[in-house]
Protein backbone atom coordinates (compact mmCIF):
# COMPACT_ATOMS: atom_id res chain seq x y z
CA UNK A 1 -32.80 -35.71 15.05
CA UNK A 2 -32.22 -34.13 11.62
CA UNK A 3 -32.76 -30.62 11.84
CA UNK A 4 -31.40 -29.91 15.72
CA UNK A 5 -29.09 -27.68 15.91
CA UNK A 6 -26.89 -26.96 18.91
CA UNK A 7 -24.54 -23.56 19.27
CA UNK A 8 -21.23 -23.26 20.87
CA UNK A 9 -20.01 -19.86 21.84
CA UNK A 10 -19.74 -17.51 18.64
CA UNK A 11 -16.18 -17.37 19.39
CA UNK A 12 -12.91 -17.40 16.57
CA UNK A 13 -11.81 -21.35 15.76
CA UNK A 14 -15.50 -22.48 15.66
CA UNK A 15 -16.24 -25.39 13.36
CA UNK A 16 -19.47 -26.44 12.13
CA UNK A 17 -20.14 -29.91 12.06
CA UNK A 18 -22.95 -30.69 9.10
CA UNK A 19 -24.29 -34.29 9.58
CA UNK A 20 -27.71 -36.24 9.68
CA UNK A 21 -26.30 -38.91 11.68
CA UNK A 22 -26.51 -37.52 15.31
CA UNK A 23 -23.53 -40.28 16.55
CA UNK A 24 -21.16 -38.74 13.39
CA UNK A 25 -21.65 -35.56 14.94
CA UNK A 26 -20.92 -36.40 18.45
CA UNK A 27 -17.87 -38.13 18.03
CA UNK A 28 -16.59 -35.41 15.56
CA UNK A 29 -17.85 -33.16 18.05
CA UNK A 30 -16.11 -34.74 20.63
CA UNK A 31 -12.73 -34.26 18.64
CA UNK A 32 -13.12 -30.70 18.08
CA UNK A 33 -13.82 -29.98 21.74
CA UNK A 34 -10.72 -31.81 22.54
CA UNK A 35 -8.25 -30.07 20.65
CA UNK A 36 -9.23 -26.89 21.74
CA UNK A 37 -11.48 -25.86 18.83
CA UNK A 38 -15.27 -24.61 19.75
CA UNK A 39 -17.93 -26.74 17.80
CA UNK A 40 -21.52 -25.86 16.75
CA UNK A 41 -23.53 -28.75 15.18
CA UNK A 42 -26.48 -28.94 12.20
CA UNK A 43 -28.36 -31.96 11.09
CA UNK A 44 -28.98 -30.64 7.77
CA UNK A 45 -28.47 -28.06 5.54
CA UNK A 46 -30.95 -25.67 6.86
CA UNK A 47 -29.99 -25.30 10.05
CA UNK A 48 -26.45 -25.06 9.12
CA UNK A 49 -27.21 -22.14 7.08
CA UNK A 50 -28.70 -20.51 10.02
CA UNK A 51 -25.97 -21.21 11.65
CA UNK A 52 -23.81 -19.68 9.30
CA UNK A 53 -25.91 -16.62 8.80
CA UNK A 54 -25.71 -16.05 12.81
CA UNK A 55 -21.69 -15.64 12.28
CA UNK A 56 -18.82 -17.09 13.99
CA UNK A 57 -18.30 -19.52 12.28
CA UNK A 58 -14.47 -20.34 10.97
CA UNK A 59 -15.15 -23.36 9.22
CA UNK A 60 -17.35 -25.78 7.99
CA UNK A 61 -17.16 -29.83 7.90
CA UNK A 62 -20.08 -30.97 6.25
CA UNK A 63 -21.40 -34.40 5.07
CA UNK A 64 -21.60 -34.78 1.16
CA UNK A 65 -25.01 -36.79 1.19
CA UNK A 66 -28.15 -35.58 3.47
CA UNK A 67 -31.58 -35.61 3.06
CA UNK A 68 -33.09 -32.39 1.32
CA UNK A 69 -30.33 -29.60 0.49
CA UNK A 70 -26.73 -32.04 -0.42
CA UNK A 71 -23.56 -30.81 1.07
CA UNK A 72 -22.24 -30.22 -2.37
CA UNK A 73 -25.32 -27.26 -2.79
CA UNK A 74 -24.53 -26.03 0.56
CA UNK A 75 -21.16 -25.83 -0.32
CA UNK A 76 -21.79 -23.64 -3.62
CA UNK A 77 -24.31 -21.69 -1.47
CA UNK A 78 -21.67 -20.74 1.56
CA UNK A 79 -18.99 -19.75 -0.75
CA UNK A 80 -20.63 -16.83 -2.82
CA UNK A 81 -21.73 -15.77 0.47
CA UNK A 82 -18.94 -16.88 3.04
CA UNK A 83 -15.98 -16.69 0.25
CA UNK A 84 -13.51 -16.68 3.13
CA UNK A 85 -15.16 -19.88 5.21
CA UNK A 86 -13.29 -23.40 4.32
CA UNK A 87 -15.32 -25.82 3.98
CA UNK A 88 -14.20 -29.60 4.46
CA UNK A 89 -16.64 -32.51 2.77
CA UNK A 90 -16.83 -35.95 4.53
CA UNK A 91 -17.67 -38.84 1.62
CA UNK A 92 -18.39 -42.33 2.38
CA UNK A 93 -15.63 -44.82 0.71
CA UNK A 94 -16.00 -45.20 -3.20
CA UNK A 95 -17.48 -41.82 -3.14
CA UNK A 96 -14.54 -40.15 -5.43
CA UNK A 97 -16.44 -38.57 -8.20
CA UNK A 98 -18.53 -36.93 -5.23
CA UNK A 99 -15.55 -35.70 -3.84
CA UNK A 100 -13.76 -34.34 -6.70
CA UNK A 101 -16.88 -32.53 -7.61
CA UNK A 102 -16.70 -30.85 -3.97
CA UNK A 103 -13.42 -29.62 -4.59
CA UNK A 104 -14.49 -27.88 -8.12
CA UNK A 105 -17.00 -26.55 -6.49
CA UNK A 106 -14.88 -24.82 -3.89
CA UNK A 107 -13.90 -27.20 -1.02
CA UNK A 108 -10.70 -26.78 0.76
CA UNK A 109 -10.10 -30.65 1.31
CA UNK A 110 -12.21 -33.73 2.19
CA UNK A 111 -12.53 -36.92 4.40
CA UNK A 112 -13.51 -40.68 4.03
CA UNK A 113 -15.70 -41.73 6.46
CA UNK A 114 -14.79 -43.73 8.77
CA UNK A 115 -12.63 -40.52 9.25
CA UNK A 116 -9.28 -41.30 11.69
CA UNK A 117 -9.06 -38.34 14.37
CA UNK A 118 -5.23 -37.21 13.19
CA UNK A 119 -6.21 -36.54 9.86
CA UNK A 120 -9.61 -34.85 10.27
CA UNK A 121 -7.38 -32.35 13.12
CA UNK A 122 -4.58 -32.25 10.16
CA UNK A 123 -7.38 -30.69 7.70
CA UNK A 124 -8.84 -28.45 9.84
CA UNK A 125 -5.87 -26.87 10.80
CA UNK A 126 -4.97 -26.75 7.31
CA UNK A 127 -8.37 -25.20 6.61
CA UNK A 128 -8.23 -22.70 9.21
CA UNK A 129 -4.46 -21.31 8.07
CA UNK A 130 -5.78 -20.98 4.51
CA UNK A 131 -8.43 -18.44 5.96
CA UNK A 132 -6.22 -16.96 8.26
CA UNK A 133 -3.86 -16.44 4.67
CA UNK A 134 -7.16 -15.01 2.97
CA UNK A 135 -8.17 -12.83 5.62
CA UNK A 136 -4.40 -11.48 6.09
CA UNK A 137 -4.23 -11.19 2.00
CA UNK A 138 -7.64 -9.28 1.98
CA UNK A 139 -6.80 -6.98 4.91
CA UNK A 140 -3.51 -6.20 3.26
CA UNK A 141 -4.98 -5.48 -0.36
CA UNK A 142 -7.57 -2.97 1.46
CA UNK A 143 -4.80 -1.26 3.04
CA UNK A 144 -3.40 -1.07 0.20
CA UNK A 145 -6.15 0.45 -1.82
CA UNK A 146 -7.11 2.95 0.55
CA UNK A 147 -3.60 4.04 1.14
CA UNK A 148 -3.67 4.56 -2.91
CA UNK A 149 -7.09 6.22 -2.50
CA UNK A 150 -5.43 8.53 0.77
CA UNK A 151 -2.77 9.70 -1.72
CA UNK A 152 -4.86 9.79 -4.91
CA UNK A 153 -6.97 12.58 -2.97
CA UNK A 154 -4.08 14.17 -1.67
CA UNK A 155 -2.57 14.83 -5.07
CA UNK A 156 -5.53 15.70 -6.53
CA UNK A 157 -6.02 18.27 -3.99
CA UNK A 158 -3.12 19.57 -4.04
CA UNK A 159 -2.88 19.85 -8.20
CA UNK A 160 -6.13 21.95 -7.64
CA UNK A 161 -5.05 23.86 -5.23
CA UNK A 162 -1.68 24.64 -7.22
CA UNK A 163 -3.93 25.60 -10.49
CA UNK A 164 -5.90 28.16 -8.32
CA UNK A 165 -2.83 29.69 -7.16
CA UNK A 166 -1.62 30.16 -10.74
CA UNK A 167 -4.87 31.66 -11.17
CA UNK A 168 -4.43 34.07 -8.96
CA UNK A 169 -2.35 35.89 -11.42
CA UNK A 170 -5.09 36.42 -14.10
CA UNK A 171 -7.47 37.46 -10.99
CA UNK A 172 -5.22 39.91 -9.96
CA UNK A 173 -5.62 41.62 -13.92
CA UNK A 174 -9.30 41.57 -14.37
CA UNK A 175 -12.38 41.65 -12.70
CA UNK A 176 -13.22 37.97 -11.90
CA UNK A 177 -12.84 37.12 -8.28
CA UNK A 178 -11.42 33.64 -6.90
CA UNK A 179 -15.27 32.84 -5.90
CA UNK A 180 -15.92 32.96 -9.57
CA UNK A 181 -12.80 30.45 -10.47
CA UNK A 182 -13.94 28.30 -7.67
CA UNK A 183 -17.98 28.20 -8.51
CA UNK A 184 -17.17 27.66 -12.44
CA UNK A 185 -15.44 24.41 -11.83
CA UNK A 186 -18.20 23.11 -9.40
CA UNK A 187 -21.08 24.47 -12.06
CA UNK A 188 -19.40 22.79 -14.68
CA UNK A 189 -19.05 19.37 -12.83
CA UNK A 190 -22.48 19.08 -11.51
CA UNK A 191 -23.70 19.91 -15.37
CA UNK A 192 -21.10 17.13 -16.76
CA UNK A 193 -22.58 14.48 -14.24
CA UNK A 194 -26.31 15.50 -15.21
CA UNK A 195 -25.09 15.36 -18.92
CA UNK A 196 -23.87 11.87 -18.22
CA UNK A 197 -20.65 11.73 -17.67
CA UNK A 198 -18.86 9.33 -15.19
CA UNK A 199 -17.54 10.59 -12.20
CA UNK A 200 -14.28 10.74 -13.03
CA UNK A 201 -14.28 12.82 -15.76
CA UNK A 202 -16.74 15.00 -14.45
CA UNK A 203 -14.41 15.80 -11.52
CA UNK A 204 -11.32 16.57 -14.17
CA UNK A 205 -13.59 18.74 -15.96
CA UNK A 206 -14.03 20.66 -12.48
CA UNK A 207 -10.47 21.22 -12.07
CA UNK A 208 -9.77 21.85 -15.69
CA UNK A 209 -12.89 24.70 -16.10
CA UNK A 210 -11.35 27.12 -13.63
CA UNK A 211 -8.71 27.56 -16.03
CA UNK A 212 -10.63 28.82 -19.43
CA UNK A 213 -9.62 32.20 -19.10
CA UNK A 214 -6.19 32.03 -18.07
CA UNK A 215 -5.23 33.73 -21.17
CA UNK A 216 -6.37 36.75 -20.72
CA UNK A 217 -3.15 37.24 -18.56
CA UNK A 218 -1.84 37.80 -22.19
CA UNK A 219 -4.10 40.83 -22.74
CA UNK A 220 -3.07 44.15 -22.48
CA UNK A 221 -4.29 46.09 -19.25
CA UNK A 222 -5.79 49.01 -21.20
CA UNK A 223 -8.07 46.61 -23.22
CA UNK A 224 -8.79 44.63 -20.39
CA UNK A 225 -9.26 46.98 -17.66
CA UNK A 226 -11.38 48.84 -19.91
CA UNK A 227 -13.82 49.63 -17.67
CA UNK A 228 -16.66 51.30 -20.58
CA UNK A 229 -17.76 49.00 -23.71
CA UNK A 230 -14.68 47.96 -26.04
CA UNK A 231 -14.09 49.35 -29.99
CA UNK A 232 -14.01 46.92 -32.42
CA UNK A 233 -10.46 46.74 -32.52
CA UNK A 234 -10.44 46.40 -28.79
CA UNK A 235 -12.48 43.92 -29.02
CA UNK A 236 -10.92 41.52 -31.29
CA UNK A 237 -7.85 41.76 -29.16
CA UNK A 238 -9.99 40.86 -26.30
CA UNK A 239 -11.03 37.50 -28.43
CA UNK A 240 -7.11 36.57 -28.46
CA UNK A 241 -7.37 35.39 -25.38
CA UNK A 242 -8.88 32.08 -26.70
CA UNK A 243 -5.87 31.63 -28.82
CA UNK A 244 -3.46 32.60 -26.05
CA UNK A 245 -4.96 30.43 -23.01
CA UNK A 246 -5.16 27.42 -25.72
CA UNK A 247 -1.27 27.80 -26.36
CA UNK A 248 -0.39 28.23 -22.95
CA UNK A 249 -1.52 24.62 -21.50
CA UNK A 250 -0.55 22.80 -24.90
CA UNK A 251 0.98 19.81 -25.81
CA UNK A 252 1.00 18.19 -21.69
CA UNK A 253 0.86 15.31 -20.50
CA UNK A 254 -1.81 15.81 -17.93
CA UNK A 255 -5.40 14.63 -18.95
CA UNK A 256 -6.40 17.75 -16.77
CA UNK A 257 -4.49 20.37 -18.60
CA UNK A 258 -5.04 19.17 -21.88
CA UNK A 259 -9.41 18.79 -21.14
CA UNK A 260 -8.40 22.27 -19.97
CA UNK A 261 -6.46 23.65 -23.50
CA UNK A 262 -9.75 22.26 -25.36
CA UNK A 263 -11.57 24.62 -22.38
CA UNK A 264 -9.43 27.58 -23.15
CA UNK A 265 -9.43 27.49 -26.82
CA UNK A 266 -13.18 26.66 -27.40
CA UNK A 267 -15.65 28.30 -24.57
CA UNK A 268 -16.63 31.09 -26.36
CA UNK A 269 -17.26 28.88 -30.11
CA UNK A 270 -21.59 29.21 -30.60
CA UNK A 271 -23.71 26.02 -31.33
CA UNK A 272 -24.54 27.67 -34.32
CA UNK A 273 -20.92 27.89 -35.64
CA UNK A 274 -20.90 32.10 -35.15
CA UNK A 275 -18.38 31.89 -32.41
CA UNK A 276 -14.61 32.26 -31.84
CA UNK A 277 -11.47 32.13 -32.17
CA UNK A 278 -12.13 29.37 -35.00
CA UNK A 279 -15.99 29.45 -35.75
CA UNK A 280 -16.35 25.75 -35.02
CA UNK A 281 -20.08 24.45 -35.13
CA UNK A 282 -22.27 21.80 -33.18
CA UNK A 283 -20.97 18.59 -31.67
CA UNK A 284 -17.60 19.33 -33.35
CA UNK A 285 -17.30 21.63 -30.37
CA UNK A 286 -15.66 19.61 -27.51
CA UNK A 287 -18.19 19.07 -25.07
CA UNK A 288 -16.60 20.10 -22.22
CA UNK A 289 -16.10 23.41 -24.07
CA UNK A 290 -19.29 23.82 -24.63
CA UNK A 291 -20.73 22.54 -20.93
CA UNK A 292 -17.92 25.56 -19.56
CA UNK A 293 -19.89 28.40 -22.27
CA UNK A 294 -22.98 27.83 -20.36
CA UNK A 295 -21.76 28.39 -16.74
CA UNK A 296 -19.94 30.89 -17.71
CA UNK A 297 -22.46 32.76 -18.72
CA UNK A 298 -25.21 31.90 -15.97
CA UNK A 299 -22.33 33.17 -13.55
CA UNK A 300 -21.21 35.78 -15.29
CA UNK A 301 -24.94 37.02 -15.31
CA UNK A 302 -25.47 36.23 -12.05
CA UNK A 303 -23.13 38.36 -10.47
CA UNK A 304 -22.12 41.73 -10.14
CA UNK A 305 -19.51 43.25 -13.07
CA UNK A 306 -17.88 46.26 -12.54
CA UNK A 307 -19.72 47.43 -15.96
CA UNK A 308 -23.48 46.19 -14.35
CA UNK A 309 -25.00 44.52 -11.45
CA UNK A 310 -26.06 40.87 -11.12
CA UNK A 311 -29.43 40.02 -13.13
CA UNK A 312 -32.01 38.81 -11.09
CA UNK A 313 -31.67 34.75 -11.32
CA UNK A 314 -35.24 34.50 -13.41
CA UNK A 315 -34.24 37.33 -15.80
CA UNK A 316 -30.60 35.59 -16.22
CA UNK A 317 -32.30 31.97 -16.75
CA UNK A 318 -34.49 33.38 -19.59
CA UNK A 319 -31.37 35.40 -20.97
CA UNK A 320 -29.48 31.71 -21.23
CA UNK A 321 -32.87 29.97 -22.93
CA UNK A 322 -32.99 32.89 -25.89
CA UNK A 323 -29.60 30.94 -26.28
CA UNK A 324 -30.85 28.01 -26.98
CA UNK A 325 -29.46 26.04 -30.09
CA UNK A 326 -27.58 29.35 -31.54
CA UNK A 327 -24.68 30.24 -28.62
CA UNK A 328 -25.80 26.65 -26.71
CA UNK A 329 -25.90 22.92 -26.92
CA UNK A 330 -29.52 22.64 -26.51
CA UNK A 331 -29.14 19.09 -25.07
CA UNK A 332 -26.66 20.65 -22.65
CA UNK A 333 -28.79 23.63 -21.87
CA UNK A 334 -31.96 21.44 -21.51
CA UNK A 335 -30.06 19.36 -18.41
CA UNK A 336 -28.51 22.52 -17.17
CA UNK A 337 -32.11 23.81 -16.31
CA UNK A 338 -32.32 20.91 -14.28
CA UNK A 339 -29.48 21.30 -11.89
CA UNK A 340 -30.46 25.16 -11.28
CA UNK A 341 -31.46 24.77 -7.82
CA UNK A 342 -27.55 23.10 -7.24
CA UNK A 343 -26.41 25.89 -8.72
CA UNK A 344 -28.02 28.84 -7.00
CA UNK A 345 -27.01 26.47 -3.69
CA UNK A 346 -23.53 26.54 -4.77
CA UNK A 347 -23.49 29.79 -5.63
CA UNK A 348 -24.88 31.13 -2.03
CA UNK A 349 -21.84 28.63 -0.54
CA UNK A 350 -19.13 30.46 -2.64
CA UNK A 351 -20.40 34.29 -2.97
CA UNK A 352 -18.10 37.31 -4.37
CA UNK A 353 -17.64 38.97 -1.21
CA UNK A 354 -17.95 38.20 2.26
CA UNK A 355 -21.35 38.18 4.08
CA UNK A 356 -21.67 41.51 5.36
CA UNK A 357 -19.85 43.54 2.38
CA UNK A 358 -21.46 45.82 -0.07
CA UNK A 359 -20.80 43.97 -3.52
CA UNK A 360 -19.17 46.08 -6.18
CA UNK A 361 -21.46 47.05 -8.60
CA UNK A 362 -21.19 49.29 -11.51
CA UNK A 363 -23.29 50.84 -14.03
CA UNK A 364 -26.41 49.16 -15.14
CA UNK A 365 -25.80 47.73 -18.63
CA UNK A 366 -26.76 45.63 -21.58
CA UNK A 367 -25.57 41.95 -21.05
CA UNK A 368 -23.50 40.45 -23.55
CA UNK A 369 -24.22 36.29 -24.29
């Protein structure tokens, strides 16, 4: 009867035999069996789709005309889902525009009933090597990719882990800790991705923001040691290191180091164009600059200097906001208050000192934004 369907064992080399005519299906049946293949059977369309959905199945030999659903729209249907699942038509004689049609839409080969038992066994095995070849081609190409993806990561890690270490030296001259190189990079990429950015670039722009004040290592100890407020003078040798950390990463070829030189050379310009080293203004400061000038600051204020001790987190916040379109992006500023609960959790994962140690604090002081 159309409709019955009968399951062999859900085992590899299954075929699925799609006919209305019950005798069609026997003797095709039959053939299957006795070459060694298991053999399900569907009267129409339906129940061959249930069939298909169950799994198992290896390939498909279905009849071109049946009542209700054609072969030809099962076919399209089992190929976006099955892409890997040949699928051979059976056409009665004179049938060739049917049959070409079946093979634009996707089939692997097809028969003219009254089909001869050689050549339906020919095309199945046919059929069944080209999804053996499909499945081998897939399983290589994902090999492939995650073996790219395996050594992606590794040299990704490994470039960040080399930039820390070069950090180290600038650490080792001022008062920043490795917790604070480590926190600014994650700050800065969770504000890029609620900014907008793709995930990509927001994960460049975490190992590129560590590195905005690497040239300080080209400031002299007694300005930057300094432990009491700086003299004018002092200070405007203190501003070099803009200039410095910009000319030290450069003109290279990494997209990392040279999101990074923009970093360096711009993270202390102001929204409102009262910044420096070069007093640029608005959007004409590169974003990632200007994303970097905001966690800076909401870390800087958040922990303990040796010139003050960390604000408390509310106090800090509304520090930033009196910021708001003159030293920061107010766009910028207006996501970053959204992420502030990721922050303070990062922060707690990555502290200054280890649980258990006094913090170095100095004297209470006035913050500088």
């Amino acid at each position: 009867m159309p409709g019955d369907l009968i399951e062999a064992s859900a085992e590899p080399s299954t075929i699925l035999v799609v006919d209305d005519e019950p005798v069609v299906r026997g003797l095709l049946g039959r053939w299957i069996v006795g070459a060694g293949y298991h053999c399900a059977q569907a009267g129409d369309a339906r129940a061959a789709w249930d069939c298909l959905q169950s799994g198992g199945v290896d390939l498909v030999m279905s009849d071109i005309n049946m009542p209700g659903e054609s072969g030809v729209e099962l076919l399209v249907r089992t190929k976006q889902a099955f892409p890997d699942t040949p699928i051979l038509m059976l056409t009665a004689l004179g049938s060739a525009r049917a049959a070409i049609d079946a093979l634009t839409a996707g089939a692997c080969g097809y028969l003219i009933k009254p089909v001869e038992r050689e050549e339906l066994l020919f095309q199945v095995r046919q059929g069944l090597e080209r999804r053996q070849l499909l499945l081998d081609r897939r399983r290589y190409v994902e090999s492939l990719q995650r073996r790219v993806q395996e050594q992606t990561l590794a040299v990704r890690q490994a470039h960040e882990e080399t930039i820390h270490r070069l950090l180290t030296a600038t650490m080792y001259r001022d008062e920043e800790t490795g917790a604070h190189i480590r926190r600014t990079g994650l700050f800065s990429e969770v504000l890029a991705l609620a900014a907008g950015w793709a995930r990509g670039e927001a994960e460049r722009l975490r190992m590129a923001a560590p590195m905005h004040d690497v040239g300080k290592i080209g400031i002299p100890d007694n300005v930057l040691l300094k432990p009491g407020k700086l003299t004018l003078d002092e200070y405007e040798v203190m501003k070099r290191h803009t200039l410095i950390g910009g000319r030290l990463l450069a003109g290279s070829s990494s997209s990392v180091l040279q999101m990074a030189q923009q970093i360096a050379l711009n993270h202390h310009e102001r929204w409102d164009g009262t910044g420096y080293p070069c007093g640029v203004k608005g959007i004409a400061i590169p974003e990632c600059a200007r994303i970097v000038s905001v966690v800076d600051v909401y870390d800087a204020l958040t922990h303990d200097r040796v010139y003050r001790p960390a604000f408390p987190q509310e106090q800090a916040l509304e520090l930033i906001h009196q910021g708001m379109g003159t030293q920061f992006d107010p766009v910028l500023l207006a996501s970053f208050f959204t992420v502030i609960d990721e922050l303070e959790r990062i922060g707690q994962l990555h502290p200054d000192h280890p649980p258990g140690e006094a913090a170095l604090a100095g004297a209470a002081g006035t913050a500088v934004i």
